[in-house]
Protein backbone atom coordinates (compact mmCIF):
# COMPACT_ATOMS: atom_id res chain seq x y z
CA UNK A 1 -21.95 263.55 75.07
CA UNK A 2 -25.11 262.20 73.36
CA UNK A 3 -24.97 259.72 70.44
CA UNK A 4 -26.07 261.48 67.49
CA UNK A 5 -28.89 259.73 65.90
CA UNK A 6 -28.03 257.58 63.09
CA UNK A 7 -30.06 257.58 59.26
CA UNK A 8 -32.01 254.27 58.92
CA UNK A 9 -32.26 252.71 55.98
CA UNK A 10 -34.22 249.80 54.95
CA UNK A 11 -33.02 247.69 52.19
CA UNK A 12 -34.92 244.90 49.60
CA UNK A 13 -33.19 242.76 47.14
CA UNK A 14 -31.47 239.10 47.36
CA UNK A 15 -30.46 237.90 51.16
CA UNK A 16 -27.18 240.51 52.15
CA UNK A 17 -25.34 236.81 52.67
CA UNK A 18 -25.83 235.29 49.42
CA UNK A 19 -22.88 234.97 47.12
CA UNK A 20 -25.16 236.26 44.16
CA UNK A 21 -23.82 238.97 42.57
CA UNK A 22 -26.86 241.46 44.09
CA UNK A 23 -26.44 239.46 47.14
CA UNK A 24 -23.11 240.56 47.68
CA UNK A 25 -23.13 244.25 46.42
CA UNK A 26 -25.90 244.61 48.89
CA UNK A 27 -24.16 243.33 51.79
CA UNK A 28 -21.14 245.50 50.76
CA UNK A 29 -23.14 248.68 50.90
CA UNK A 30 -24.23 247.93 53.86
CA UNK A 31 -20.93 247.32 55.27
CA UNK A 32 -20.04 250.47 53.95
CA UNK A 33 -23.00 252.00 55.65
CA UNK A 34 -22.38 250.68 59.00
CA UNK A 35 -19.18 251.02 58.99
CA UNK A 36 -19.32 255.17 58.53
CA UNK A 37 -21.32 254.77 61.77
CA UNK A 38 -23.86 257.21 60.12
CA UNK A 39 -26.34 254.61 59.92
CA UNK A 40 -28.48 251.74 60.80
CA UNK A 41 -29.70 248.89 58.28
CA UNK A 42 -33.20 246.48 58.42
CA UNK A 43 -32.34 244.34 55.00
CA UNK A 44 -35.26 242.31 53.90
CA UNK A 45 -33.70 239.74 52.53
CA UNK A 46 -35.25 237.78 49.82
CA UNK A 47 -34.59 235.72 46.94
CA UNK A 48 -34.42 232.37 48.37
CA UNK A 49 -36.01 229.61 50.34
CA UNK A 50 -35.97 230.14 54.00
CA UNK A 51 -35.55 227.70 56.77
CA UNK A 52 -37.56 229.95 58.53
CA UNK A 53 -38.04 233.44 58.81
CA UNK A 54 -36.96 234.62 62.41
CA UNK A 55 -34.91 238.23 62.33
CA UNK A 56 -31.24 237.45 61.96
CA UNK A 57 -28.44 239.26 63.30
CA UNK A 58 -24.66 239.53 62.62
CA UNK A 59 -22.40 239.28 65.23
CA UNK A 60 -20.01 242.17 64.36
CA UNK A 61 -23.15 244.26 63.64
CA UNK A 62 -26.08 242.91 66.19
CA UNK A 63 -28.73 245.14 66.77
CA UNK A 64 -28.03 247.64 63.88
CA UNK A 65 -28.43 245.47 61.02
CA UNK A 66 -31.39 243.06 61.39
CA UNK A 67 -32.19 240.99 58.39
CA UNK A 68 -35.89 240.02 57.88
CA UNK A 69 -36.27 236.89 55.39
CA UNK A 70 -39.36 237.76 52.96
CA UNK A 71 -40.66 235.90 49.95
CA UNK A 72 -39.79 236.78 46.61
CA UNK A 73 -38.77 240.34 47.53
CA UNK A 74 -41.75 241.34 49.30
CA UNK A 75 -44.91 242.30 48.89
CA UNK A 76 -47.14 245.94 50.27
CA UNK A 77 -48.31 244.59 52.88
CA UNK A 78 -44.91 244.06 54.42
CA UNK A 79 -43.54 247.39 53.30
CA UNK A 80 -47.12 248.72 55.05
CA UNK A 81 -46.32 246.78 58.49
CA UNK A 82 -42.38 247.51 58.40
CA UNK A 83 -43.07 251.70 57.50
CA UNK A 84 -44.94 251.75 60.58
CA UNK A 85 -42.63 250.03 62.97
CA UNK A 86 -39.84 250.60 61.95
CA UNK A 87 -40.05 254.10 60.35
CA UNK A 88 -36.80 253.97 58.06
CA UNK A 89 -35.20 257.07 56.81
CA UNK A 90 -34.52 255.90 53.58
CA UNK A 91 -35.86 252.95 51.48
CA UNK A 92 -33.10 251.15 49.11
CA UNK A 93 -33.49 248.41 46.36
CA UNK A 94 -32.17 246.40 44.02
CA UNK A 95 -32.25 244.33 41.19
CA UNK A 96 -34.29 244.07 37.84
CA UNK A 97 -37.14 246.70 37.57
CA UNK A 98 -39.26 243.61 36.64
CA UNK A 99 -39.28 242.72 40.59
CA UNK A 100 -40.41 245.98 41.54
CA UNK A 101 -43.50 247.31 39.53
CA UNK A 102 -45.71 246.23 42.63
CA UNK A 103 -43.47 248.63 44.70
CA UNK A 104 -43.44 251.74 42.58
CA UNK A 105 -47.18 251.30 42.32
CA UNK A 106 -47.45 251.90 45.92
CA UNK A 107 -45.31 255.25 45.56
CA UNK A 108 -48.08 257.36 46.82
CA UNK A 109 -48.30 255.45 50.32
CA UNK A 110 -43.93 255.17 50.77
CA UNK A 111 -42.71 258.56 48.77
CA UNK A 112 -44.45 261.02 51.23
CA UNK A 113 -43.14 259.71 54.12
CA UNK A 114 -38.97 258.07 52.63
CA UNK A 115 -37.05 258.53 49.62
CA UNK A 116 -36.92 255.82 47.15
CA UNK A 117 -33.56 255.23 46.05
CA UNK A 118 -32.95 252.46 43.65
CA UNK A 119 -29.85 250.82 42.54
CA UNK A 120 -30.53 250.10 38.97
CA UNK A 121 -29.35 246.73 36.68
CA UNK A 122 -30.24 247.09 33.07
CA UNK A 123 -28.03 245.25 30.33
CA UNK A 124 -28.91 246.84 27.04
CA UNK A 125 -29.94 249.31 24.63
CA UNK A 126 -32.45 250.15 23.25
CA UNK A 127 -33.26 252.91 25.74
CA UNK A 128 -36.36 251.74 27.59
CA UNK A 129 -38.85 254.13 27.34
CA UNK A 130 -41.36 252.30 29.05
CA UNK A 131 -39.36 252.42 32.29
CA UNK A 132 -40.05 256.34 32.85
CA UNK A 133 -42.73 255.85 34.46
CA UNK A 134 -40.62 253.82 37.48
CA UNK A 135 -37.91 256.07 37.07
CA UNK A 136 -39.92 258.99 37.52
CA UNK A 137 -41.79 257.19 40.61
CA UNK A 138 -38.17 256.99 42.51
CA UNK A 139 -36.28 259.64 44.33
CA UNK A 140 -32.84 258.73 43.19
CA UNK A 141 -31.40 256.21 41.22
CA UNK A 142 -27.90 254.41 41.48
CA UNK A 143 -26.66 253.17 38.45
CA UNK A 144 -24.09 250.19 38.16
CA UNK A 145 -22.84 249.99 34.82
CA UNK A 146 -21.80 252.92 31.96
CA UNK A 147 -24.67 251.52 30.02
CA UNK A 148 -27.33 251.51 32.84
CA UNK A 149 -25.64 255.58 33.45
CA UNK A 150 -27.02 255.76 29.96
CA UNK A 151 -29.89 254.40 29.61
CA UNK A 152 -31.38 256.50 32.82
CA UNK A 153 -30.27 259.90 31.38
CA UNK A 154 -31.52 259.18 28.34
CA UNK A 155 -34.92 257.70 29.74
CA UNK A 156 -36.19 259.91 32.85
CA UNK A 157 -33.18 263.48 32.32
CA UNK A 158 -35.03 264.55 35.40
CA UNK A 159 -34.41 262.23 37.72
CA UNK A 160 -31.37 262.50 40.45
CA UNK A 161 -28.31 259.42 38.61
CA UNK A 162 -25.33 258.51 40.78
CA UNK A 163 -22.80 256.12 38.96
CA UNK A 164 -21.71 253.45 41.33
CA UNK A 165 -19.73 250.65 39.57
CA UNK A 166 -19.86 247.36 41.75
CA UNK A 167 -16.73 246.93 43.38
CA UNK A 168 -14.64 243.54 44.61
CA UNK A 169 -12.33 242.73 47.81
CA UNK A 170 -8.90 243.16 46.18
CA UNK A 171 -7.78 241.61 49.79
CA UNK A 172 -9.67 238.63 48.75
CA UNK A 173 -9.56 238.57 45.16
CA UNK A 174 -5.68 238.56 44.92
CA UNK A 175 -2.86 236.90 42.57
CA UNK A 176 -1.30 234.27 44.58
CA UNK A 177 2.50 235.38 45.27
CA UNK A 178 3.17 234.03 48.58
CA UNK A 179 5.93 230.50 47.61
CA UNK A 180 3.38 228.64 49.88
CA UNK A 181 0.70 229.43 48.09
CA UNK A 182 2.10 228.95 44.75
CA UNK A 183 3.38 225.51 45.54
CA UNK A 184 -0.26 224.93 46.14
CA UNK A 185 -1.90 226.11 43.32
CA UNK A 186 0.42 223.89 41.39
CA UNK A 187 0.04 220.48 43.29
CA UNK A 188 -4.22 221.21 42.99
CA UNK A 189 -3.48 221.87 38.97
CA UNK A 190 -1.85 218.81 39.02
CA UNK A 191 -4.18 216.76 40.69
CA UNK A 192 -6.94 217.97 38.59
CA UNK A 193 -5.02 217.37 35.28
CA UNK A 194 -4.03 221.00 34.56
CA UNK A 195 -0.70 220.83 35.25
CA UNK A 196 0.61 221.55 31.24
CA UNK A 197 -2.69 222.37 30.10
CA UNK A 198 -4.35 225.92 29.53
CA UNK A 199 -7.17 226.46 31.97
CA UNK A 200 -10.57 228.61 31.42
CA UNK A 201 -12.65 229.67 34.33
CA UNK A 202 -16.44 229.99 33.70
CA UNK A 203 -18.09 231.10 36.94
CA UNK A 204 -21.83 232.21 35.98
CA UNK A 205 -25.64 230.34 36.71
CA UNK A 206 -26.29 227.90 34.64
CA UNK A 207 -29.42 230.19 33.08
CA UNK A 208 -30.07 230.54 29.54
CA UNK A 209 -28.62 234.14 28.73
CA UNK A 210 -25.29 232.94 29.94
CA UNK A 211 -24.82 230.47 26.68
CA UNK A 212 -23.53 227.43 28.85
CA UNK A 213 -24.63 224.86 25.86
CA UNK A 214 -23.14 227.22 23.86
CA UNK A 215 -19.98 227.55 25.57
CA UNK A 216 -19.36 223.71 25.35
CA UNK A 217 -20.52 223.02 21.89
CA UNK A 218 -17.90 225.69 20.76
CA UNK A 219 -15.19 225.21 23.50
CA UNK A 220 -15.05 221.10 21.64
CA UNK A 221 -14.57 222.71 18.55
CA UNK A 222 -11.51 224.83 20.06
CA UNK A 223 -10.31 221.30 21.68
CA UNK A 224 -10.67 219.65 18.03
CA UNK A 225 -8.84 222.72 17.10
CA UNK A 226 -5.84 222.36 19.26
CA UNK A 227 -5.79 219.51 20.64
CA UNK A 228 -8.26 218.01 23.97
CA UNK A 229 -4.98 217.33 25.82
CA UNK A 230 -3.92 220.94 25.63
CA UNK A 231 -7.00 222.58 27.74
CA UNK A 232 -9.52 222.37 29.51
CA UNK A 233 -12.52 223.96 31.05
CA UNK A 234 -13.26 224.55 34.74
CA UNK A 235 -17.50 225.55 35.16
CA UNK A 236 -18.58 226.81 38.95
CA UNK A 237 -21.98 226.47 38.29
CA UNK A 238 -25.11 223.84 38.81
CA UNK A 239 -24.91 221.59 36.31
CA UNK A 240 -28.67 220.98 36.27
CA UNK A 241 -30.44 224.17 37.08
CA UNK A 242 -34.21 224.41 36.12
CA UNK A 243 -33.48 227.33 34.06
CA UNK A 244 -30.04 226.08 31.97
CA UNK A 245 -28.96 223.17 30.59
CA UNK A 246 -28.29 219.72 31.01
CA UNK A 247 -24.53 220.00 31.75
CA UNK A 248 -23.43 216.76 32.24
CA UNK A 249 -25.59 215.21 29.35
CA UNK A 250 -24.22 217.93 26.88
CA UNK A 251 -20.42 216.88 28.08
CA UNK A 252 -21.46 213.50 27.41
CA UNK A 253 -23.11 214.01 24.18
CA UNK A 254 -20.11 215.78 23.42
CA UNK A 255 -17.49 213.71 24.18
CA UNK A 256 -15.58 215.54 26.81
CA UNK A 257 -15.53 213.14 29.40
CA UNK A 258 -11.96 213.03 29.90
CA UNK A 259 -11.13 216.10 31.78
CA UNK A 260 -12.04 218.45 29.08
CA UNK A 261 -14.49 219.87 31.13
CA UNK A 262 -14.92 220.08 34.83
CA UNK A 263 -17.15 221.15 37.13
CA UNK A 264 -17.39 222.83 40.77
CA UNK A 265 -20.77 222.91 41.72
CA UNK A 266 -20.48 223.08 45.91
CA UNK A 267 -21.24 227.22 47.14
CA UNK A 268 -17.73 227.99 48.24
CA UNK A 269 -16.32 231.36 50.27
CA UNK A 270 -14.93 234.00 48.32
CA UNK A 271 -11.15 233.04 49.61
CA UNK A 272 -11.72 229.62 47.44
CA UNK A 273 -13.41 231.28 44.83
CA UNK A 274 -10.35 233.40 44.47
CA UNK A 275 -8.29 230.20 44.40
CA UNK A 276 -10.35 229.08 41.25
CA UNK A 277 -9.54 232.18 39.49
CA UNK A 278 -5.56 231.71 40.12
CA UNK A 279 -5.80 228.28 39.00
CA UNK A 280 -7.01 229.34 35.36
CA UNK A 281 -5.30 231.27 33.08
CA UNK A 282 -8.16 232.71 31.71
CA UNK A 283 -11.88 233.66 32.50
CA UNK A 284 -14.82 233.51 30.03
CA UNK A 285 -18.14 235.28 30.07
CA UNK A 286 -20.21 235.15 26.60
CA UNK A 287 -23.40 235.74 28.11
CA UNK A 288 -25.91 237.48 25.48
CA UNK A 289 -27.11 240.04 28.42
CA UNK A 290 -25.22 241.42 31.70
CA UNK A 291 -25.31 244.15 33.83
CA UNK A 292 -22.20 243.93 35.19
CA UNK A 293 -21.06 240.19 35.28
CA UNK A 294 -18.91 240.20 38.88
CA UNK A 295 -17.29 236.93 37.98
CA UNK A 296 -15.44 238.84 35.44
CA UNK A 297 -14.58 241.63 37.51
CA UNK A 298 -13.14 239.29 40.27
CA UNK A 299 -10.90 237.10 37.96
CA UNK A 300 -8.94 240.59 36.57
CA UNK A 301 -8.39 241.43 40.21
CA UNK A 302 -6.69 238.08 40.86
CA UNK A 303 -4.20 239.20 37.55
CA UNK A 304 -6.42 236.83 36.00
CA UNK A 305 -7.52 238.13 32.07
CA UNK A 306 -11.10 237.72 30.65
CA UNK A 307 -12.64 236.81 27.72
CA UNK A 308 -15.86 238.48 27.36
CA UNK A 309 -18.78 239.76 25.30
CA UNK A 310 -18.95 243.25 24.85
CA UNK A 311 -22.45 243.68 26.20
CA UNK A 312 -23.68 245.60 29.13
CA UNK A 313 -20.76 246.32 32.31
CA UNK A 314 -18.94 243.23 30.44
CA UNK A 315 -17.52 245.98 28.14
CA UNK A 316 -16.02 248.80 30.75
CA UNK A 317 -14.16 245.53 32.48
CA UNK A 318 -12.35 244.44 29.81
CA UNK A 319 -11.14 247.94 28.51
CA UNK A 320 -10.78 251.40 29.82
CA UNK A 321 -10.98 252.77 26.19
CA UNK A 322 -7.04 252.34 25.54
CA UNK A 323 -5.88 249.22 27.05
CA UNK A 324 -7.26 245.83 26.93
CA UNK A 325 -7.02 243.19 29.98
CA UNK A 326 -8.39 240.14 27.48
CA UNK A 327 -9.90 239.99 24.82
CA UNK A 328 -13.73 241.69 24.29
CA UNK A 329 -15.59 240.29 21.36
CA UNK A 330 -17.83 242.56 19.90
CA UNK A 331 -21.99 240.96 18.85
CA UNK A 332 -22.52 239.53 15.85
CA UNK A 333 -25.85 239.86 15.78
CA UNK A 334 -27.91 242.40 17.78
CA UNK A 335 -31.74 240.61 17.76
CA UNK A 336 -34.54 243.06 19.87
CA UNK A 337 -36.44 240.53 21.97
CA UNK A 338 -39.29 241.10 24.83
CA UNK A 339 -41.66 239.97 26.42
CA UNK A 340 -44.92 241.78 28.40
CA UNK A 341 -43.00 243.42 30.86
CA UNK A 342 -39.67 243.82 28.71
CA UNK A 343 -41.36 244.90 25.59
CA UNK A 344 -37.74 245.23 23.56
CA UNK A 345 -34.01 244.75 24.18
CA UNK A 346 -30.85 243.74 22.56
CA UNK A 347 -29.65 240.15 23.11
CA UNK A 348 -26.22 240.09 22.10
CA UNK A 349 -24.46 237.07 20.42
CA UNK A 350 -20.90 236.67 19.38
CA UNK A 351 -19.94 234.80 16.30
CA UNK A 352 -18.44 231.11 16.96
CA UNK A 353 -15.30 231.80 15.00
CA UNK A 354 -14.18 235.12 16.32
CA UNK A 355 -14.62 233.42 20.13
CA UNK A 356 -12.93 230.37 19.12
CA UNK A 357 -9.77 232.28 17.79
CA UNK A 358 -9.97 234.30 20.76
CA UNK A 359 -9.39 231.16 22.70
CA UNK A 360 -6.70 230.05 20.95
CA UNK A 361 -5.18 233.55 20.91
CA UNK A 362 -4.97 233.31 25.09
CA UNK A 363 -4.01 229.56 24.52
CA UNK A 364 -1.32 230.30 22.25
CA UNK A 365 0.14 232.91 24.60
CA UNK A 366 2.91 232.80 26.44
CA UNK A 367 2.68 232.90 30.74
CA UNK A 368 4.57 235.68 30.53
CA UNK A 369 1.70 237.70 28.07
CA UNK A 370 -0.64 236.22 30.14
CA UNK A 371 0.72 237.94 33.06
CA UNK A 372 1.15 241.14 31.68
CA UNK A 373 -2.61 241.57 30.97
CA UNK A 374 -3.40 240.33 34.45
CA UNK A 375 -1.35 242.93 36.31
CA UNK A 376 -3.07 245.68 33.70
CA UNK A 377 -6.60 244.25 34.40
CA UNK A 378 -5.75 244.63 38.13
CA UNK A 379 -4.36 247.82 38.13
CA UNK A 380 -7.57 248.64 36.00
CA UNK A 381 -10.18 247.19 39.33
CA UNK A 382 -7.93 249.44 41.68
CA UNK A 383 -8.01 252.21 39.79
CA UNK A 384 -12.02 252.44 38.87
CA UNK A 385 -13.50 249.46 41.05
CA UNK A 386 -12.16 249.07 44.48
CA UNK A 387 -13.77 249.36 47.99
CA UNK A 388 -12.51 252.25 49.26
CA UNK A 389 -14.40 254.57 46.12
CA UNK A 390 -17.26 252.60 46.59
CA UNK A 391 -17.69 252.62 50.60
CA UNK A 392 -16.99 256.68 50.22
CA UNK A 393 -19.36 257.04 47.28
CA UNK A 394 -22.35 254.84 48.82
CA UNK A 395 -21.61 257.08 52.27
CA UNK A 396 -21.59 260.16 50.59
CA UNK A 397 -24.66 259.74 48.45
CA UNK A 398 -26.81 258.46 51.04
CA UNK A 399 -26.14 261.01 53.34
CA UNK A 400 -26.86 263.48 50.50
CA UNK A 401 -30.22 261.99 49.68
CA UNK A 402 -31.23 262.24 53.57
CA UNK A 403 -30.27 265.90 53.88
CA UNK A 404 -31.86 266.86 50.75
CA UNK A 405 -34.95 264.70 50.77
CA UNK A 406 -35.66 264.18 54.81
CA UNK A 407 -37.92 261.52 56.16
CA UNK A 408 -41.54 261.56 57.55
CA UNK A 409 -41.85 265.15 59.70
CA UNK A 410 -38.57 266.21 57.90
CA UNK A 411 -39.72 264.93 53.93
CA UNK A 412 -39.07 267.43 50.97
CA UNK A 413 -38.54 267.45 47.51
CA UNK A 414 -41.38 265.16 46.59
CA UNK A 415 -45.11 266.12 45.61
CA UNK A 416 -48.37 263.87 45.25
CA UNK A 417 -49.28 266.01 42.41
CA UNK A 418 -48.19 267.36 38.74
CA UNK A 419 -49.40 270.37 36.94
CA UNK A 420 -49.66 269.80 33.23
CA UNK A 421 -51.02 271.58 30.52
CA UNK A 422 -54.11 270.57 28.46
């Protein structure tokens, strides 16, 4: 019995195997991809520095997922050279629209031939009108947050939206319940100096819309508060990225050199990542602008509850409309920033106070109320987040997009030219 001949789709955006938060949503949809056996993937994988930039192959997946390394996240030329030898079905990408104008531009060479479909991050209101025009040059477009649903229908109505959350592994990201491992996560509490203490998590880049100075200047005020022996602060971040702060000065110009504040700053696998979020009691994500924030997402799957700003997919994390699984602090202050290619957004900022007493609300909790929004916040990523919607979602709206759309001999459903009326 013949094969039947699989849909293949070529993919841009960060490197499938880094643990950034496009990173990994990209190698999950592949996964989910491959795993239907409905398709092949060529992922040009970009974002970082490469060692060199030989094909790479997976060992479960060899030959039908090849990942390219590319600059930045490539260029025409590339896209020019990979159409023609390896004549995709379907071309997917991801990240900020920002990365992408050079690719839309170049709609009239890839749309007659593959489908665009792009999965979409945008944090904020005010609907940006000046994105039509990219929405409008793209087949389809996958949507990750409520807002970014939004904002698209709003924008370009006539474009073809899918809503497709991110999603974590809940057989990853998991409350520790095993006696084993909960011997364990007391001894490392212990020998980090958490043992009687209340522990926040803050797992973000150290950039400046996450508010990482901003975080520490207000977490000492919390410690002043209720004492520095009574919490403390666990950062997985770089402590001296290009594009944050000074970490390390700031905890020294602070005073919190005594185990106030920590700081994890080795890349570490998922399974140990999940072990940071069981060691704190609480996660915290005040960033002024997110799309989704994953970090967030992965703590309330490991029964852990969040603290968060409600901006961008912050807001759908930390409440399904009825319940909350932490505490969501609503902006203070909405300023409209921009720049040349972002002419206007929201940045949102919370007041000090309100976060401060939201700290000391979790602090002041019991283990046991604690708990009880952890379960809830879980119950909440299985219910609306979890791998088997997403894997049937991505499966079923690719294949869609193929058999309404086609590919080179087979293409429909796009045209080179408009009518309009003058």
């Amino acid at each position: 019995m013949k094969t039947p001949k699989r849909i293949k789709v070529l993919t841009l955006g960060d490197h499938p195997f880094l643990p950034s938060g496009v990173g990994s949503q990209t190698k999950y949809m592949c996964e989910a991809l491959l795993q239907s056996d409905k398709f092949d993937i060529i992922s040009l994988g970009g974002a970082i520095s490469h060692p060199n930039y030989q094909t790479q192959k997976t060992k479960e997946w060899e030959e039908r997922w090849l990942v390219k390394p590319v600059n930045g996240y490539g260029d025409k030329i590339t896209i020019r050279n990979v159409l023609q030898e390896v004549k995709p079905d379907i071309l997917w990408f991801m990240t900020d629209p920002r990365f992408y104008e050079w690719l839309w531009t170049m709609d009239d060479e890839v749309r007659p031939k593959v489908p665009l479909v792009y999965y979409h991050v945008w944090d904020n209101f005010p609907a940006p009108k000046y994105n039509n025009k990219w929405y409008s040059s793209t087949d389809a477009i996958a949507t990750i947050s409520k807002v970014t649903s939004q904002i698209v229908q709003e924008v370009s109505p006539h474009v073809r939206e899918q809503y497709i959350p991110h999603a974590v592994d809940t057989n990853v990201f998991k409350k520790v319940t095993h006696p084993e491992g909960v011997a364990l996560m007391k001894n490392i509490r212990k020998d980090n100096g958490f043992k009687d203490k209340t522990v926040f998590f803050w797992n973000n880049r150290n950039a400046r819309r996450k508010q990482s100075g901003t975080l520490l200047f207000w977490f000492k005020e919390f410690l002043d508060r209720v004492g520095h022996d009574k919490a403390a602060l666990l950062m997985h971040t770089d402590i001296n990225d290009p594009h944050g702060q000074p970490l390390d000065f700031l905890i020294k110009e602070l005073g919190l050199t005594t185990g106030q504040v920590q700081f994890s700053t080795e890349k570490v696998s998922p399974q140990n990542l999940a072990t940071m979020y069981n060691l704190a009691d609480c996660t915290v994500n005040i960033s002024d602008a997110e799309g989704f924030g994953l970090g967030t997402l992965e703590s309330l799957a490991c029964e852990t509850p969040i603290i968060v700003n409600m901006t961008g997919g912050l807001q759908e994390q930390v409440t399904d409309g009825k319940n909350f699984f932490g505490i969501g602090i609503e902006p203070s202050s909405k300023a409209v920033i921009g720049s040349p290619t972002v002419p206007y957004i929201y940045e949102d900022r919370i007041n000090k106070d309100e976060f401060i007493d939201a700290l000391v609300k979790i602090h002041e909790m019991s283990r046991e109320e604690r708990s009880e929004l952890g379960k809830k916040g879980r119950e909440h990523v299985m219910a609306n987040y979890n791998f088997e919607t997403f894997n049937k979602t991505w499966v079923d709206f690719m294949l869609k997009i193929h058999e309404d759309y086609g590919s080179w001999e087979t293409r429909k459903g796009y045209e080179a030219w408009e009518c309009k009326e003058l």
